[in-house]
N, C-alpha and C. Protein backbone atom coordinates (compact mmCIF):
# COMPACT_ATOMS: atom_id res chain seq x y z
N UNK A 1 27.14 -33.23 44.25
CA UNK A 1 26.10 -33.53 43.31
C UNK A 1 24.85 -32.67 43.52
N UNK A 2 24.39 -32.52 44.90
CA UNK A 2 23.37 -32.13 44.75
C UNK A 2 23.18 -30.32 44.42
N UNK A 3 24.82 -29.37 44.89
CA UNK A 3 25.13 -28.29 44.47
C UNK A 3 25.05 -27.82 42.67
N UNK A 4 25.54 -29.48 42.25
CA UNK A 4 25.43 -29.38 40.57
C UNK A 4 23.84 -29.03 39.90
N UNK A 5 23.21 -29.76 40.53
CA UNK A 5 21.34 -29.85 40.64
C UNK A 5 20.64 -29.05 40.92
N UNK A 6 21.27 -28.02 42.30
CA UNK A 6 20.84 -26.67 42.41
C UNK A 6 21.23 -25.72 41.55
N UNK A 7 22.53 -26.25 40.81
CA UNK A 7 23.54 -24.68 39.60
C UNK A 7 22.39 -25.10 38.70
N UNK A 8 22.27 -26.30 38.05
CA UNK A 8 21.33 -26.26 36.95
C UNK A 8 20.04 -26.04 37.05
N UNK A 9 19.57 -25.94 38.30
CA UNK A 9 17.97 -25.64 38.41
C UNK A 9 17.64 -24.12 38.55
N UNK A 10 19.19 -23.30 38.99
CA UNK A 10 19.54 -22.17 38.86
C UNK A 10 19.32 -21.48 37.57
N UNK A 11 20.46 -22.42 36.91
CA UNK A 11 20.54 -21.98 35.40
C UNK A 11 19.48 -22.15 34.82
N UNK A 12 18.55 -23.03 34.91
CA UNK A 12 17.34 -23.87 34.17
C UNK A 12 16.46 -22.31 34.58
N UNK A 13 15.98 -22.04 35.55
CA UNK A 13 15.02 -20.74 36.02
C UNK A 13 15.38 -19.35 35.40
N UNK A 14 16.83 -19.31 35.11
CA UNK A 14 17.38 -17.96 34.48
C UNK A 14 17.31 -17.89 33.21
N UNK A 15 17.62 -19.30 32.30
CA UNK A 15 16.95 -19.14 31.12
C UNK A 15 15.72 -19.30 30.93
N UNK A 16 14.77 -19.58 31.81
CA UNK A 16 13.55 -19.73 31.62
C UNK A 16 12.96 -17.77 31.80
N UNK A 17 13.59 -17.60 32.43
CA UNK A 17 13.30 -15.72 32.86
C UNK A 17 13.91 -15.06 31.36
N UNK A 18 15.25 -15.50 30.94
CA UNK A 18 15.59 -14.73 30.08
C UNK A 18 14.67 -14.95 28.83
N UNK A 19 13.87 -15.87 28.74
CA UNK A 19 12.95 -16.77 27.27
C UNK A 19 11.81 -15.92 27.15
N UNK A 20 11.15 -15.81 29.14
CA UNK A 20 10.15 -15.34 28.77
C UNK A 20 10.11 -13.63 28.93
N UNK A 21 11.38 -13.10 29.18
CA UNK A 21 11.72 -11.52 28.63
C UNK A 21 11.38 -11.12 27.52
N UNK A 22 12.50 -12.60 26.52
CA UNK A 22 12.44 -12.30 25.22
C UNK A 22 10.71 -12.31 24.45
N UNK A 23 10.01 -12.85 25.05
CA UNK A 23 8.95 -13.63 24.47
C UNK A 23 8.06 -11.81 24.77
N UNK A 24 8.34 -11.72 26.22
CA UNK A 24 7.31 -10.88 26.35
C UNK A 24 7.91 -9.67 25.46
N UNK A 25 8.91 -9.32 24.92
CA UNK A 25 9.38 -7.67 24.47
C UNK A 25 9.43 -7.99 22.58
N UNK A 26 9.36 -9.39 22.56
CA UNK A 26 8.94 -9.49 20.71
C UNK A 26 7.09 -9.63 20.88
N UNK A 27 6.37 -9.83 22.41
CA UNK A 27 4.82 -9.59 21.86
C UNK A 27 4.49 -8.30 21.96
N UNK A 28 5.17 -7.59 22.92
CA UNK A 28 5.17 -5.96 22.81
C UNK A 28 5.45 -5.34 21.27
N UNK A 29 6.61 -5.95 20.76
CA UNK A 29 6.63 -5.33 19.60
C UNK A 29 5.64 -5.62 18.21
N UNK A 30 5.05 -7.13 17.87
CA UNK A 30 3.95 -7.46 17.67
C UNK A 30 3.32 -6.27 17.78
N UNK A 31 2.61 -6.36 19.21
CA UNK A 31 1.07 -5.24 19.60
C UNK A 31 1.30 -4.33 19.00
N UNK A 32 2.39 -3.52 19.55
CA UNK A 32 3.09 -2.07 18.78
C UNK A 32 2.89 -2.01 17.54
N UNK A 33 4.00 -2.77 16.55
CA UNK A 33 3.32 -3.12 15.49
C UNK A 33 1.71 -3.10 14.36
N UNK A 34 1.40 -3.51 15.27
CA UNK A 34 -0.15 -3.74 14.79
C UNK A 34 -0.63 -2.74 14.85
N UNK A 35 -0.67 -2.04 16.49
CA UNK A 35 -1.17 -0.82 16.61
C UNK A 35 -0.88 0.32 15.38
N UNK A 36 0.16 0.55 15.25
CA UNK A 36 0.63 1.20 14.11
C UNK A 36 -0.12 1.07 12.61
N UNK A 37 -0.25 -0.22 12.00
CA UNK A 37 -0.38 -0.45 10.80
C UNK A 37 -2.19 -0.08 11.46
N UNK A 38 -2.96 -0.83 12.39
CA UNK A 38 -4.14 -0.11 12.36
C UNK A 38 -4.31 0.96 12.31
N UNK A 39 -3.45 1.79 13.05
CA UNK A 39 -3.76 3.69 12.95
C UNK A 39 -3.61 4.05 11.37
N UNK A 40 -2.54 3.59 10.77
CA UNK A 40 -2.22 3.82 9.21
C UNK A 40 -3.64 3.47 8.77
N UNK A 41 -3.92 2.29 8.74
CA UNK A 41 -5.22 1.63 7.96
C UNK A 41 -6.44 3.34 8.59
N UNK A 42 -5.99 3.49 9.34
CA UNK A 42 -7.83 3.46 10.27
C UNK A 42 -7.50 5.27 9.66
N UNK A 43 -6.59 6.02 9.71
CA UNK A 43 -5.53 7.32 8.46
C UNK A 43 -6.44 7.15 7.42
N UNK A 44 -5.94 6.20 6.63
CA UNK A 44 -6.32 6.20 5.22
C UNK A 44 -7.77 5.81 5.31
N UNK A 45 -8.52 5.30 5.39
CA UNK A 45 -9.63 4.80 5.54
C UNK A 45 -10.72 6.24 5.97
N UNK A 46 -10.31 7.27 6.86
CA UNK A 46 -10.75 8.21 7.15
C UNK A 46 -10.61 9.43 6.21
N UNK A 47 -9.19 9.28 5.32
CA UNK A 47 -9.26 10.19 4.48
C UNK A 47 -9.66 9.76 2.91
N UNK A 48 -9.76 8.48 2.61
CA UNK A 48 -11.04 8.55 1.77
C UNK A 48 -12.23 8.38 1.75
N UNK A 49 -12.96 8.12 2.98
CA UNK A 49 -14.07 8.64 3.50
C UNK A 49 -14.32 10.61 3.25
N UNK A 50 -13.60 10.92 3.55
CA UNK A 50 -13.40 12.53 3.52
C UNK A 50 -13.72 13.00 1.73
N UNK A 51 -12.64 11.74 1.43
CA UNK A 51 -12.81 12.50 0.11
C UNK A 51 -14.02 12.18 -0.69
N UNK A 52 -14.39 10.85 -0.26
CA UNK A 52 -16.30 10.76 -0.79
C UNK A 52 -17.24 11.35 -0.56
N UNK A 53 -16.77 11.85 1.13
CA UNK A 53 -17.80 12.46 0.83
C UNK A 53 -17.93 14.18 0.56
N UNK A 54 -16.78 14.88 0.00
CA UNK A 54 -16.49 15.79 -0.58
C UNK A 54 -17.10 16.01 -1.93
N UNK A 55 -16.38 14.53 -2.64
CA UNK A 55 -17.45 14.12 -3.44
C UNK A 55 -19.23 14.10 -4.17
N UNK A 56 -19.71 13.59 -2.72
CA UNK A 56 -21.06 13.33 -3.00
C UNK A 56 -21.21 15.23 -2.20
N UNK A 57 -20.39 15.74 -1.80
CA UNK A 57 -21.03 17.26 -1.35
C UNK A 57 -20.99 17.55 -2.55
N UNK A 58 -20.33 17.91 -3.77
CA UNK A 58 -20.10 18.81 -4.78
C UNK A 58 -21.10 18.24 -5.44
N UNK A 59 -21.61 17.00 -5.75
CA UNK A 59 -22.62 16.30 -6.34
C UNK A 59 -24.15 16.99 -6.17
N UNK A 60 -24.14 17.00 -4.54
CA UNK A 60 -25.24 17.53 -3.93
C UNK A 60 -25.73 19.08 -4.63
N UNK A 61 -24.57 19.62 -4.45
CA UNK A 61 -24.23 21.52 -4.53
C UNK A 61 -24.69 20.97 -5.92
N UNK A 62 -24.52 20.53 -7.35
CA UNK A 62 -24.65 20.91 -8.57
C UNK A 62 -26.42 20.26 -8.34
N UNK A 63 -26.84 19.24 -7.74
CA UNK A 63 -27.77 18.66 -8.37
C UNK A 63 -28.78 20.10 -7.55
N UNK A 64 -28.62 20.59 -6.74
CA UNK A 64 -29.26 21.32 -6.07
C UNK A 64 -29.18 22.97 -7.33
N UNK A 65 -28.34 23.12 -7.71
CA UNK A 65 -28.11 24.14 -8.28
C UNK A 65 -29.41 24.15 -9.28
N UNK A 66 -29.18 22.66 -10.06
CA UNK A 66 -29.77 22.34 -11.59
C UNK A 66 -31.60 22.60 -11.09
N UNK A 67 -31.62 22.11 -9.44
CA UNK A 67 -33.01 21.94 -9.38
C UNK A 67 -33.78 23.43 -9.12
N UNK A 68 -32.92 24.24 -8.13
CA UNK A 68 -33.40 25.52 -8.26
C UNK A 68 -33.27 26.40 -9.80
N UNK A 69 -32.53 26.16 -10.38
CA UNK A 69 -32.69 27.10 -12.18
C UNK A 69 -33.72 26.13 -12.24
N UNK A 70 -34.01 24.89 -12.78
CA UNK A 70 -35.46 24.65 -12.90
C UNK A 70 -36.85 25.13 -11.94
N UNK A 71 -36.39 25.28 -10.93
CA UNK A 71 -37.53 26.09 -10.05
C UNK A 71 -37.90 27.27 -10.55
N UNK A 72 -37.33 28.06 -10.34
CA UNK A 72 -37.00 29.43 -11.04
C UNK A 72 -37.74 29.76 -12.27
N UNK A 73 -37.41 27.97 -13.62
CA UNK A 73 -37.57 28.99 -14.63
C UNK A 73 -39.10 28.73 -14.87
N UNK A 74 -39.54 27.38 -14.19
CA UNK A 74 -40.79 26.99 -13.64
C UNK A 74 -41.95 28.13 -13.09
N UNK A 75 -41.28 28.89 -12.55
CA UNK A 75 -42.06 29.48 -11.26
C UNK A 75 -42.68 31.25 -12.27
N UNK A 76 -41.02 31.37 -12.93
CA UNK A 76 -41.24 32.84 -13.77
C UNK A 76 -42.24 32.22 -14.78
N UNK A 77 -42.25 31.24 -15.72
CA UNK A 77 -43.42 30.61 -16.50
C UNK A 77 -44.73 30.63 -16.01
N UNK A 78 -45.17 30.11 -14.77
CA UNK A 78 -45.70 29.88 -14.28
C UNK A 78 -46.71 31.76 -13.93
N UNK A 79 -45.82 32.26 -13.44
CA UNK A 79 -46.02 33.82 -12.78
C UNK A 79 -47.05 34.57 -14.29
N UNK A 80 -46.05 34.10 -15.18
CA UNK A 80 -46.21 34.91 -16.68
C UNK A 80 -47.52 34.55 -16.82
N UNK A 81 -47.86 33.49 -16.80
CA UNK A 81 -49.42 33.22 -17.36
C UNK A 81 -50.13 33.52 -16.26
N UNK A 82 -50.09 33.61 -14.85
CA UNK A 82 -50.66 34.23 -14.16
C UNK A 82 -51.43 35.74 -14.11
N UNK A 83 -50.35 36.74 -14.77
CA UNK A 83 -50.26 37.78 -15.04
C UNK A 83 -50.88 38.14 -16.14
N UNK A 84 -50.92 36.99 -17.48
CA UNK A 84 -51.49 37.17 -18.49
C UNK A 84 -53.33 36.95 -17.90
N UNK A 85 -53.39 36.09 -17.29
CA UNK A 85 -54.70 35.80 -16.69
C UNK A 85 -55.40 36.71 -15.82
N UNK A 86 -54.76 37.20 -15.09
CA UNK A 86 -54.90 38.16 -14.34
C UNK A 86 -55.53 39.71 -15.05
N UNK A 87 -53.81 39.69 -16.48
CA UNK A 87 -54.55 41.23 -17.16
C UNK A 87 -55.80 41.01 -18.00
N UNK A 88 -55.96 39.41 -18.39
CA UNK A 88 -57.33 39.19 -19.18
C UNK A 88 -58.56 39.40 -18.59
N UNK A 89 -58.20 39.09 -16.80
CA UNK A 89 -60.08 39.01 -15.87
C UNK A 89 -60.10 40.31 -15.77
N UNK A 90 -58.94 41.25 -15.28
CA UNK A 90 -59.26 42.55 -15.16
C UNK A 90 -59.81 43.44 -15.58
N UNK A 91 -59.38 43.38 -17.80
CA UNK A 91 -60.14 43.55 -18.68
C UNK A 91 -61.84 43.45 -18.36
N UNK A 92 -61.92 42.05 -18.60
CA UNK A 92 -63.46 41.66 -18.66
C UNK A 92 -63.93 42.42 -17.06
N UNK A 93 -63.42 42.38 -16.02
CA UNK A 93 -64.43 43.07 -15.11
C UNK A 93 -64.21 44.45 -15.46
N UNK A 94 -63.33 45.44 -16.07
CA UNK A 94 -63.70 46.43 -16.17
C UNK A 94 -64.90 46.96 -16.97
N UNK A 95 -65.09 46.13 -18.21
CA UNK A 95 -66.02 45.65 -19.08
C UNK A 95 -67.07 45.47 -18.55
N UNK A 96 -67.34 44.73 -17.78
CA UNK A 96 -68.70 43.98 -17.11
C UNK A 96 -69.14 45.34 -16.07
N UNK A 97 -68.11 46.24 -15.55
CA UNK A 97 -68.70 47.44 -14.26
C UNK A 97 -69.16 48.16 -15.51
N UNK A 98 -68.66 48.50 -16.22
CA UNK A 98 -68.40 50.01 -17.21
C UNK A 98 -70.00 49.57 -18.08
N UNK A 99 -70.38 48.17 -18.88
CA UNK A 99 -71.57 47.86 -19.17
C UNK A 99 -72.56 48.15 -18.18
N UNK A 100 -72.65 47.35 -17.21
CA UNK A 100 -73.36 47.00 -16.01
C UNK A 100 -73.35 48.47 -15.14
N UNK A 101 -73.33 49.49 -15.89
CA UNK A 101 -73.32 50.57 -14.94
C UNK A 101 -74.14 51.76 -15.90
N UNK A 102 -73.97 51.19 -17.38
CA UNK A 102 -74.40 52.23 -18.55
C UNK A 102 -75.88 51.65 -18.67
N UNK A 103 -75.85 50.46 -18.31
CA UNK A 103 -76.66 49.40 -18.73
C UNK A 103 -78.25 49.97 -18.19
């Protein structure tokens, strides 16, 4: 009897080893698992990040484009009446020496 008590406390410990084999190599595969579908997630997640902000670059590049041709056409406007102002004082001081000298 008591050899029967030791076979089954035998047996009882070996399936208890073989349970928690099984237990531990389906939570390995779990983790594994997971690990995987996060790298996928964490993949995709990085490449449309990429592509937004590719996105907001080309966005950038045009709004930047639009603002320098307005600089530009600002600045040549700007120059023109300068120039017009410029050939008008030049006038009058040549005027004002050429009087102011006959005078």
């Amino acid at each position: 009897m008591a050899s029967e008590a030791v076979k089954r406390i035998l047996e009882a410990e070996a399936e208890a080893d073989r349970r928690s084999a099984e237990a531990r190599a389906k939570a390995d595969g779990i983790v594994t698992e997971a690990e995987r579908k996060a790298s996928i997630a964490v993949q995709k997640r990085l490449t449309d990040a990429k592509t937004e902000t590719g996105k907001l670059r080309d966005d950038n590049r045009r709004r930047l484009a639009e603002y320098t041709d307005k600089a530009e056409k600002d600045c040549a406007t700007k120059l023109g009446e300068l120039e017009k102002t410029a050939a008008s004082n030049s006038d009058r001081a040549v005027e004002a020496i050429i009087s102011g000298y006959f005078s």
